[in-house]
C-alpha atoms as a PDB file:
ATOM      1  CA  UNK A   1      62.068  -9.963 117.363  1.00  0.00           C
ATOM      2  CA  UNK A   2      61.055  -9.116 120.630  1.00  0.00           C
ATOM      3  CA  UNK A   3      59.677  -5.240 121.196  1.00  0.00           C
ATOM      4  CA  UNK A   4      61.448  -5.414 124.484  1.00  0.00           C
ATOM      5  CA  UNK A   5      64.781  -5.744 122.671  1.00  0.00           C
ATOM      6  CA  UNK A   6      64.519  -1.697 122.064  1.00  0.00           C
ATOM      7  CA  UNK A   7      63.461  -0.584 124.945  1.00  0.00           C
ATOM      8  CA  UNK A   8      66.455   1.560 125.935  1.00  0.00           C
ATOM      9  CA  UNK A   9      66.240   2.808 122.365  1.00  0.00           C
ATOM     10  CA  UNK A  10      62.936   3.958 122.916  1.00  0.00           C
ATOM     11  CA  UNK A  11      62.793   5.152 126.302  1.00  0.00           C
ATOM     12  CA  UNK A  12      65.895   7.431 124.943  1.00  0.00           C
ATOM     13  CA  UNK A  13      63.848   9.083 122.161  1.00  0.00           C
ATOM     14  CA  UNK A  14      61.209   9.407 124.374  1.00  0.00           C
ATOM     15  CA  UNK A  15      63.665  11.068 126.863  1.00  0.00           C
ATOM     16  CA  UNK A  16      65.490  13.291 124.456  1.00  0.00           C
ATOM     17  CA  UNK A  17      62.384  14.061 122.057  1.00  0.00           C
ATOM     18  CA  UNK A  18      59.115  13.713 124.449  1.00  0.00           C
ATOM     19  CA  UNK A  19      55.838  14.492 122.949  1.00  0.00           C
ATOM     20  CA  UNK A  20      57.796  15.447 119.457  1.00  0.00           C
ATOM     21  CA  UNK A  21      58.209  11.615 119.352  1.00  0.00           C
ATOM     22  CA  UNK A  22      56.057  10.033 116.797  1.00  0.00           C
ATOM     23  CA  UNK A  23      56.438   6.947 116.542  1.00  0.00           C
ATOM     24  CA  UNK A  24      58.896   3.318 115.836  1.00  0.00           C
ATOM     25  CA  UNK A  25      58.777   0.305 114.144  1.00  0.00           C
ATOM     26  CA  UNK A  26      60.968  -2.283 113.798  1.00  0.00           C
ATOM     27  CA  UNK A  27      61.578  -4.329 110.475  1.00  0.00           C
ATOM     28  CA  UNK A  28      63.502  -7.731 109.618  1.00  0.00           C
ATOM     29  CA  UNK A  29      63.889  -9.655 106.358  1.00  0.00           C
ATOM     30  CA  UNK A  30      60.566 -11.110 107.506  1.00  0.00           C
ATOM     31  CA  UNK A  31      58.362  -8.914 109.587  1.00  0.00           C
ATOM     32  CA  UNK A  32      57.809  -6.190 111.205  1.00  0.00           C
ATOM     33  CA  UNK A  33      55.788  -4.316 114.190  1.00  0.00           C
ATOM     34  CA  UNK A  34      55.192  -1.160 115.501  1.00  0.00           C
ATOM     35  CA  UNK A  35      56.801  -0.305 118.844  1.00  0.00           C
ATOM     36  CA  UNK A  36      55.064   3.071 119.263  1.00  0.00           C
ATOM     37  CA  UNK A  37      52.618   5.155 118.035  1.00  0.00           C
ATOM     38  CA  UNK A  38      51.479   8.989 119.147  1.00  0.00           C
ATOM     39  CA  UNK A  39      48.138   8.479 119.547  1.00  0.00           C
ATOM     40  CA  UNK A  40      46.643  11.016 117.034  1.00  0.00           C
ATOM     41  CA  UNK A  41      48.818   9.281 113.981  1.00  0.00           C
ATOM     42  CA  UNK A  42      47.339   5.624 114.775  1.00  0.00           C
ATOM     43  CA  UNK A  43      45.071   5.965 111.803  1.00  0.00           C
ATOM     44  CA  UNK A  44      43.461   3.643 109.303  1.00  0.00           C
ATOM     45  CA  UNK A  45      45.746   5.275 106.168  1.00  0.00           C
ATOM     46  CA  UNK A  46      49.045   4.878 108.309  1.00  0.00           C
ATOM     47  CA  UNK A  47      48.369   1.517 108.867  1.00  0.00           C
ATOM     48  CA  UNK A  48      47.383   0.839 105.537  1.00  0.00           C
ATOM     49  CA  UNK A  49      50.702   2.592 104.059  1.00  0.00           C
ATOM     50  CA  UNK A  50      52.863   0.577 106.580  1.00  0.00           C
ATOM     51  CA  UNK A  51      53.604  -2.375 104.977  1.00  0.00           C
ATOM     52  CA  UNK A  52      55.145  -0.034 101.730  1.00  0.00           C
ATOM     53  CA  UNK A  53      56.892   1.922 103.952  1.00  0.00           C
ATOM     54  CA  UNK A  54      58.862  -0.563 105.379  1.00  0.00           C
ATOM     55  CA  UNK A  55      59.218  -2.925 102.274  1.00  0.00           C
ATOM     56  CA  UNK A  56      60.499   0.786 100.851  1.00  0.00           C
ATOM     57  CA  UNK A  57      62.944   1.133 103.878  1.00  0.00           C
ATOM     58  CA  UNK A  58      64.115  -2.989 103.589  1.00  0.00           C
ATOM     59  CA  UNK A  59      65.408  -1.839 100.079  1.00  0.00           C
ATOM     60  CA  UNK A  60      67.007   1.436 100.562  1.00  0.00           C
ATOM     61  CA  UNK A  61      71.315   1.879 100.241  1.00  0.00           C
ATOM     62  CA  UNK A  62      73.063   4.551 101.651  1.00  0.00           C
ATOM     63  CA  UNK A  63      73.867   7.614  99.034  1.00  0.00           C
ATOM     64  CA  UNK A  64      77.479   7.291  99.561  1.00  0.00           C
ATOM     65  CA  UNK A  65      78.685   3.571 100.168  1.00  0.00           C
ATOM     66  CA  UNK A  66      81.712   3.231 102.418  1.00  0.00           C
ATOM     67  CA  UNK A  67      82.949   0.839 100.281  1.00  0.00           C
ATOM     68  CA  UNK A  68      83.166   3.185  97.648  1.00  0.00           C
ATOM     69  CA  UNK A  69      84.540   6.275  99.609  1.00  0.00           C
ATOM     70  CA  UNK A  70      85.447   5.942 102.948  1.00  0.00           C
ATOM     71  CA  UNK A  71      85.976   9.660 103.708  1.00  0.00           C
ATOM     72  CA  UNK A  72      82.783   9.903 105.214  1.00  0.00           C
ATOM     73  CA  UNK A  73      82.786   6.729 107.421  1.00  0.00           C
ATOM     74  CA  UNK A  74      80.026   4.113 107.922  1.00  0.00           C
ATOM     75  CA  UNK A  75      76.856   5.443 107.801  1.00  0.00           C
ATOM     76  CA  UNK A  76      74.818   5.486 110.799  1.00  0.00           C
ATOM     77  CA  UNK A  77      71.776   6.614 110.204  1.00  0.00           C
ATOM     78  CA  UNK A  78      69.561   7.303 107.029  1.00  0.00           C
ATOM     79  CA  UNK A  79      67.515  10.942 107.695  1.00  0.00           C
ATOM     80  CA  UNK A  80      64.252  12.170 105.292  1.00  0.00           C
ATOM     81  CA  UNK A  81      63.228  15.388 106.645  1.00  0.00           C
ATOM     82  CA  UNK A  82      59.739  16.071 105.624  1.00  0.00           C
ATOM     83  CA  UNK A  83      57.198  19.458 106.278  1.00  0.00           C
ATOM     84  CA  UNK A  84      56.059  18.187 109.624  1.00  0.00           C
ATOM     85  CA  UNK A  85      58.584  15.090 110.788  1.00  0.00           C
ATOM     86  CA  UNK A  86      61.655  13.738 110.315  1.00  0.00           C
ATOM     87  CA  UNK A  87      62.874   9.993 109.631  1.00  0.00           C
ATOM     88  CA  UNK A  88      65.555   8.128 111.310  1.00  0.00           C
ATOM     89  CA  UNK A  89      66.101   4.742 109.403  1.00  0.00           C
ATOM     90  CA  UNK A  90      68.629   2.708 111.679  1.00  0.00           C
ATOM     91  CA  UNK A  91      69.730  -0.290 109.733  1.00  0.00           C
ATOM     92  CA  UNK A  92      71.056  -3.317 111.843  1.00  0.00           C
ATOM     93  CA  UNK A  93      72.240  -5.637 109.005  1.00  0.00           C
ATOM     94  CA  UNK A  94      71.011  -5.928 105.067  1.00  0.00           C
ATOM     95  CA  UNK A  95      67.298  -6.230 105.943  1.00  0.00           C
ATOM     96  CA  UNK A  96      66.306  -5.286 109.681  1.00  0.00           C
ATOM     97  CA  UNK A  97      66.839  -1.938 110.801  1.00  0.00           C
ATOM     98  CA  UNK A  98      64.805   0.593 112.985  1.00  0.00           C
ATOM     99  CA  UNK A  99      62.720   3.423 111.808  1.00  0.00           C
ATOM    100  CA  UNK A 100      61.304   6.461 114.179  1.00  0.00           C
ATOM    101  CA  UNK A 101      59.591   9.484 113.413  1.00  0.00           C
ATOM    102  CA  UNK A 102      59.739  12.677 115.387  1.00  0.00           C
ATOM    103  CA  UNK A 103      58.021  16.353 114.800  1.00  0.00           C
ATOM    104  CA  UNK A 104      60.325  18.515 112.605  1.00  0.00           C
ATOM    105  CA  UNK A 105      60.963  20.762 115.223  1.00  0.00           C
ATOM    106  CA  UNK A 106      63.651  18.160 117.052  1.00  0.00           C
ATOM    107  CA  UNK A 107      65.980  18.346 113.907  1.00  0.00           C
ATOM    108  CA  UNK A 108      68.049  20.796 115.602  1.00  0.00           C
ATOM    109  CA  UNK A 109      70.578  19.535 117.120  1.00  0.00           C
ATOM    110  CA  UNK A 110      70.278  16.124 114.507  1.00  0.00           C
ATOM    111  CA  UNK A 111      73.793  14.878 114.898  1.00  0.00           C
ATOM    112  CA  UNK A 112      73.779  14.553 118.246  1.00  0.00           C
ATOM    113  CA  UNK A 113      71.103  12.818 118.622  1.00  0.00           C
ATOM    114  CA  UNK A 114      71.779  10.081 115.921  1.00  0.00           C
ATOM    115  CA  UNK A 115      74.810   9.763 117.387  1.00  0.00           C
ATOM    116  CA  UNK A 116      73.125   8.932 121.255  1.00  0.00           C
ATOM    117  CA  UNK A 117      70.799   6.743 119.340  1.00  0.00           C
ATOM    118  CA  UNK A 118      73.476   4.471 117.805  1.00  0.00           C
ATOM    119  CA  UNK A 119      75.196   4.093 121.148  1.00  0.00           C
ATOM    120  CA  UNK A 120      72.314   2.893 122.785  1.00  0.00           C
ATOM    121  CA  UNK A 121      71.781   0.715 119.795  1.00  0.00           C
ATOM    122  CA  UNK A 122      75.722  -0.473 120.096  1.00  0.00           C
ATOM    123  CA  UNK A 123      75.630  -1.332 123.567  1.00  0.00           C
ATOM    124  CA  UNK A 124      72.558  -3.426 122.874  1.00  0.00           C
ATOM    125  CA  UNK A 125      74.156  -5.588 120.585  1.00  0.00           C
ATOM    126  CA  UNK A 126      77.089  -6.184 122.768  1.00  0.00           C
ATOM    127  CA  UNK A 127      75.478  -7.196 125.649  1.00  0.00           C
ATOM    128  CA  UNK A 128      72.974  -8.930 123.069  1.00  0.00           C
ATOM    129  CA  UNK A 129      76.031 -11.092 121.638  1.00  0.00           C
ATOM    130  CA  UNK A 130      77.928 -11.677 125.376  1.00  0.00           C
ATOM    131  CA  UNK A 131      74.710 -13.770 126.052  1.00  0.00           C
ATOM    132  CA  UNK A 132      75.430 -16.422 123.294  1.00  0.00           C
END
C-alpha cells in the first residue's frame, strides 16, 4: 500500500498532536511499513520488536463485538495506554489497519481525537472507492 495513501491521516496527527507524535505504521494481511518515526525512538530494539508488534495487532478483536452487543456501536478505534504513550490501532478490514503512537500526555481529550482520526480515515476511503 502506498505511504501516500495516509497522508491526510498523518499530517492530522501531526497537526493535532505535534512533537507528542511518535510514530505510524501501516499493516496488511501481508506487509507492513513504517510511515513515521520521532527520531529519538528509531532504534535497533524497536525495529527489532516491529514485526511482533504488528503480527500482535493483525490478530487482535475488539473487547466487546458489535455483533454481540450493539449498545456500544462499531468500534473505531482500539486504545493501550501505557506509562509514557498511548496506542491507536485503526483497523481497516480483518487484517490491515493503522497503528500510531503519541506521548501520554495527548490522552486528554482521547475521544475527540479518535473520532477526527476516523473521519479523515472515512473520507479517504470514499474518495478511494469513487476512483474505481
Amino acid at each position: 500500500m502506498p505511504a501516500d495513501r495516509y497522508q491526510p491521516l498523518l499530517q492530522l496527527v501531526h497537526n493535532r498532536a505535534g512533537d507528542s507524535f511518535r510514530g505510524a505504521v501501516q499493516y496488511d494481511a501481508d506487509d507492513w511499513s513504517v510511515l513515521y518515526i520521532r527520531d529519538e525512538l528509531a532504534t535497533g530494539q524497536l525495529r527489532d520488536s516491529m514485526a511482533t508488534i504488528v503480527e500482535r495487532a493483525r490478530n487482535s478483536e475488539p473487547v466487546v463485538p458489535e455483533d454481540q452487543y450493539e449498545q456500544l456501536g462499531a468500534t473505531q478505534a482500539l486504545v493501550e495506554l501505557h506509562d509514557r504513550a498511548v496506542l491507536l490501532h485503526f483497523r481497516e478490514g480483518p487484517s490491515r489497519g493503522l497503528l500510531a503512537s503519541l506521548d501520554r500526555d495527548v490522552a486528554q481529550g482521547l475521544g475527540q481525537f479518535v473520532n477526527s482520526c476516523n473521519a479523515v480515515l472515512d473520507d479517504r476511503k470514499d474518495s478511494g472507492n469513487s476512483a474505481v
